[in-house]
C-alpha atoms as a PDB file:
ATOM      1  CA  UNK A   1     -16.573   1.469  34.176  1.00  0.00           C
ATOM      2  CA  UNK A   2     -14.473  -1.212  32.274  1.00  0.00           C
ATOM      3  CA  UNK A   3     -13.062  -1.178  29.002  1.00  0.00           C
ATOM      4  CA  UNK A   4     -11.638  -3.962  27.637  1.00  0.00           C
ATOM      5  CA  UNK A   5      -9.655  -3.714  23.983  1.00  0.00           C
ATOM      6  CA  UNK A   6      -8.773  -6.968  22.046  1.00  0.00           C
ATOM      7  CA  UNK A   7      -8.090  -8.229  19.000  1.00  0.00           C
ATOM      8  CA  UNK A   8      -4.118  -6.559  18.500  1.00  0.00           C
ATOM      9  CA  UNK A   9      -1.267  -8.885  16.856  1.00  0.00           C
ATOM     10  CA  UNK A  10       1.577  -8.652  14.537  1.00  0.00           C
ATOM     11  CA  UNK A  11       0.898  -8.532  10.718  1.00  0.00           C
ATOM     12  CA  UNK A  12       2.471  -7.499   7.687  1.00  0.00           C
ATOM     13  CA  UNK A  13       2.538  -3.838   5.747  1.00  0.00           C
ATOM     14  CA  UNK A  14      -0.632  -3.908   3.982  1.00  0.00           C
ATOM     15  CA  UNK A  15      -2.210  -6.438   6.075  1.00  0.00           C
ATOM     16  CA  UNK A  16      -5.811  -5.878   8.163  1.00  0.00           C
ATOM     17  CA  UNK A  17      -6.854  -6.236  11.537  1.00  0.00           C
ATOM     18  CA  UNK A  18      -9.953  -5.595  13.551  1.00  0.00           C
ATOM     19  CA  UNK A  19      -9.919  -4.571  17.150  1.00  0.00           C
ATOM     20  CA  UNK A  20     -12.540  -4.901  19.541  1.00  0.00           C
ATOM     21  CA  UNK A  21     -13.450  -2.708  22.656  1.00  0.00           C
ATOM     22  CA  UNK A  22     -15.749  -4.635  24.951  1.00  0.00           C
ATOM     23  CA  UNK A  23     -17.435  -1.799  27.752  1.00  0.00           C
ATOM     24  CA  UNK A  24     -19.266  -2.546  31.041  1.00  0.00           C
ATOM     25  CA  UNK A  25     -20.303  -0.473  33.658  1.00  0.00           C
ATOM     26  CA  UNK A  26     -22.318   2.021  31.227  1.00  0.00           C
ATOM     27  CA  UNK A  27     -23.689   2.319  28.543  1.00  0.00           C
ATOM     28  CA  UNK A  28     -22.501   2.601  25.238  1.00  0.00           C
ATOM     29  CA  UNK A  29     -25.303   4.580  23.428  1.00  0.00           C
ATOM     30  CA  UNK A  30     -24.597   7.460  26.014  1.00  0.00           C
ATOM     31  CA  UNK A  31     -21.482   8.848  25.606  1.00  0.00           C
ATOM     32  CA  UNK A  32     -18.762   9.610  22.623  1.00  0.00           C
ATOM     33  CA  UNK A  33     -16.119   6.569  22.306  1.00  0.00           C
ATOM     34  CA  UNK A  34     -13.313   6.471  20.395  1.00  0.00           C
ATOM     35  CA  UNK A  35      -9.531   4.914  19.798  1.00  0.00           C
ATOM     36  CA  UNK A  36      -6.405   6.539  21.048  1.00  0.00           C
ATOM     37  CA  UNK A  37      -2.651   5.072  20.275  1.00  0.00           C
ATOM     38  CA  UNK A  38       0.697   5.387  21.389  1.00  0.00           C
ATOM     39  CA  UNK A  39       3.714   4.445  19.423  1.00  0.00           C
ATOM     40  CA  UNK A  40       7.285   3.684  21.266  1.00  0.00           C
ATOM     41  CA  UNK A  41       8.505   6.949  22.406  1.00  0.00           C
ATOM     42  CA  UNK A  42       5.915   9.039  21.140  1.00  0.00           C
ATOM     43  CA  UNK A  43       2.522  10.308  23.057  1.00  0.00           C
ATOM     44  CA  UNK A  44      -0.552   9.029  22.993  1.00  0.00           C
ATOM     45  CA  UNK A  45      -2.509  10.210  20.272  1.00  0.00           C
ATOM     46  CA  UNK A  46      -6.179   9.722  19.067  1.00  0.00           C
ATOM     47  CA  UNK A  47      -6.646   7.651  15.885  1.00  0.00           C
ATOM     48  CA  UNK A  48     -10.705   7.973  15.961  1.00  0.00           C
ATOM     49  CA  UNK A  49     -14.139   8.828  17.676  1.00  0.00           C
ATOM     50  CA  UNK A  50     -17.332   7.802  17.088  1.00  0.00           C
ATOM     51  CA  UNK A  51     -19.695  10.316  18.368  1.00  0.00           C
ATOM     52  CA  UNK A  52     -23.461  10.632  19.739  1.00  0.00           C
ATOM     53  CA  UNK A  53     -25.771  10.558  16.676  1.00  0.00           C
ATOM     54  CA  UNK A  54     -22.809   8.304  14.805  1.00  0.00           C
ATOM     55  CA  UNK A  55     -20.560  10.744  14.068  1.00  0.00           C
ATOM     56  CA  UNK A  56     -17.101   9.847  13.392  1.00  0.00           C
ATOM     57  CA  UNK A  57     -14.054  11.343  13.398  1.00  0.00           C
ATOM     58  CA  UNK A  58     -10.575  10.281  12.359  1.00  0.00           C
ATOM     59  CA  UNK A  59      -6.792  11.377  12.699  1.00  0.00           C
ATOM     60  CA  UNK A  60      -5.718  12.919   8.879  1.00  0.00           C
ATOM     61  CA  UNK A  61      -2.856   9.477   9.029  1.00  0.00           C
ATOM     62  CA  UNK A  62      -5.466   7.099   9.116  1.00  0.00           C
ATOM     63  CA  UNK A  63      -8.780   8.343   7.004  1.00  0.00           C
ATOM     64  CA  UNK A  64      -9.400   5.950   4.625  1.00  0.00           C
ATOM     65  CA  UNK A  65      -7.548   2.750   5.827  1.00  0.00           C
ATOM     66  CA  UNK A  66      -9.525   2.457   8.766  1.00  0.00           C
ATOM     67  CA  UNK A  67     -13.274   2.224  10.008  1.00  0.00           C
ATOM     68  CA  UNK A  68     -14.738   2.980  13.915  1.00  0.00           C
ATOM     69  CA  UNK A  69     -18.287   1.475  14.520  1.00  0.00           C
ATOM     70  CA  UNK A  70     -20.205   1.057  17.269  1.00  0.00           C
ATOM     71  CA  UNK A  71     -22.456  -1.774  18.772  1.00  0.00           C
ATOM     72  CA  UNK A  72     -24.860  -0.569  20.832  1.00  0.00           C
ATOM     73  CA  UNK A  73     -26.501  -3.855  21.528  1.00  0.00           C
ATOM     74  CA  UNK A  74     -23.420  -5.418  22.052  1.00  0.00           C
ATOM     75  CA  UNK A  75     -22.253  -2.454  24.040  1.00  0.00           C
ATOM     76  CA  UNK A  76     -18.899  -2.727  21.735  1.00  0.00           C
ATOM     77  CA  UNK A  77     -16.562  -0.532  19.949  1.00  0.00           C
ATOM     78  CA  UNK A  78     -14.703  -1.644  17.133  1.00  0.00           C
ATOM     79  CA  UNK A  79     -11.804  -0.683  14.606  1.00  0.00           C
ATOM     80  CA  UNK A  80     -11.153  -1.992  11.184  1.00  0.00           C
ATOM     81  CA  UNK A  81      -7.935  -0.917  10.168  1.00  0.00           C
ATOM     82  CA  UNK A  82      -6.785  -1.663   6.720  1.00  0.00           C
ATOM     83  CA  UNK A  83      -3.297  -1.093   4.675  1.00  0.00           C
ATOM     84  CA  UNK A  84      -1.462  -0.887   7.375  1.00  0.00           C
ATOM     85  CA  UNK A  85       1.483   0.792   7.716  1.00  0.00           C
ATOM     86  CA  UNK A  86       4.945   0.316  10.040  1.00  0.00           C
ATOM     87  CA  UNK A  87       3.791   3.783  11.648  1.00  0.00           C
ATOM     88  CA  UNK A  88       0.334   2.392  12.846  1.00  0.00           C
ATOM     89  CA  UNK A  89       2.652   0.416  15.109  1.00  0.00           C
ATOM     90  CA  UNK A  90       1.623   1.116  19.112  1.00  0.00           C
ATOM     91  CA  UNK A  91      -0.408   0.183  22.171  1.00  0.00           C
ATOM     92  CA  UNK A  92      -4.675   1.058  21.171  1.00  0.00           C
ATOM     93  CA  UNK A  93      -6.869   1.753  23.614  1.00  0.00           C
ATOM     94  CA  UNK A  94     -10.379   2.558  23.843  1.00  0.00           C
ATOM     95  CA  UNK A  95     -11.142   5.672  25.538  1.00  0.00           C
ATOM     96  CA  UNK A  96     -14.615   7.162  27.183  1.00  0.00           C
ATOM     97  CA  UNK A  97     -15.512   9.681  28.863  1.00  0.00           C
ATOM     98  CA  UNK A  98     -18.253   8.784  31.415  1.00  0.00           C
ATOM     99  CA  UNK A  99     -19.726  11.617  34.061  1.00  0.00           C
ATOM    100  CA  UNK A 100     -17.304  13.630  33.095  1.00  0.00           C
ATOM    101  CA  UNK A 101     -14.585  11.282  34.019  1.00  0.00           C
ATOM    102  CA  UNK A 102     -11.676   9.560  30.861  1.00  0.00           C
ATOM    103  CA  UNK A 103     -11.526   6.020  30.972  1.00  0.00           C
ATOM    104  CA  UNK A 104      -8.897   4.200  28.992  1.00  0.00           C
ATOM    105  CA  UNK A 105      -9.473   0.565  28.917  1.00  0.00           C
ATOM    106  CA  UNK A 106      -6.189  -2.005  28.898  1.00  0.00           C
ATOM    107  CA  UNK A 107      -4.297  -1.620  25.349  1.00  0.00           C
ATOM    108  CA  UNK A 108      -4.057  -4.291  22.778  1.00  0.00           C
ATOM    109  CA  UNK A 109      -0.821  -4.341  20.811  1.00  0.00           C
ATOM    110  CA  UNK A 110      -0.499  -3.556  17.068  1.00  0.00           C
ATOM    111  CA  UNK A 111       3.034  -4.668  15.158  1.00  0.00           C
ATOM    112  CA  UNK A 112       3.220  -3.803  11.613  1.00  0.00           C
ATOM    113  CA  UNK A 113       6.132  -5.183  10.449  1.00  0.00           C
ATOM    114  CA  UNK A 114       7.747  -7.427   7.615  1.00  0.00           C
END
């Protein structure tokens, strides 16, 4: 099981970015996915889930600015995140849990700063 998050950068308050989360190893379609983050100092925390029967879920800070889908074709998991905010700043990661077992892919980093 691999997951593989891209697509992190720096950009301005306000600004938008779209992360990726490529899987391998299994299947999409078959388990709940979602994105965690963790902001300097802080603990990792989960910013949204995207359930079986596309369900999602997000954290209260972030409901409205930004968007989980799923690409089951693709086998991909990705986040729009919009208005950002100095406080979205962290490490994202994709997270799964497959057989019972978490797997956090590599982080991509998100800087929100002017």
């Amino acid at each position: 099981v691999q997951l593989q998050a891209s697509g992190g950068g720096l950009v301005q308050p306000g600004g938008s970015l779209r992360l990726s989360c490529a899987a391998s190893g299994f299947s999409l379609d078959a388990y709940d996915i979602g994105w965690f983050r963790q902001a300097p100092g802080k603990e990792r925390e989960v910013v949204a889930i995207s359930t079986l029967g596309d369900f999602t879920n997000y954290a209260a800070s972030v409901k409205g600015r930004f968007t989980i889908s799923r690409d089951n074709d693709k086998n991909t998991l990705d986040l729009q995140m919009n208005d950002l905010k100095p406080e979205d700043t962290g490490i994202y990661y994709c997270m799964s849990t497959v057989e019972g077992t978490p797997y956090f892919g590599q982080g991509t980093l998100v800087t929100v700063s002017s």
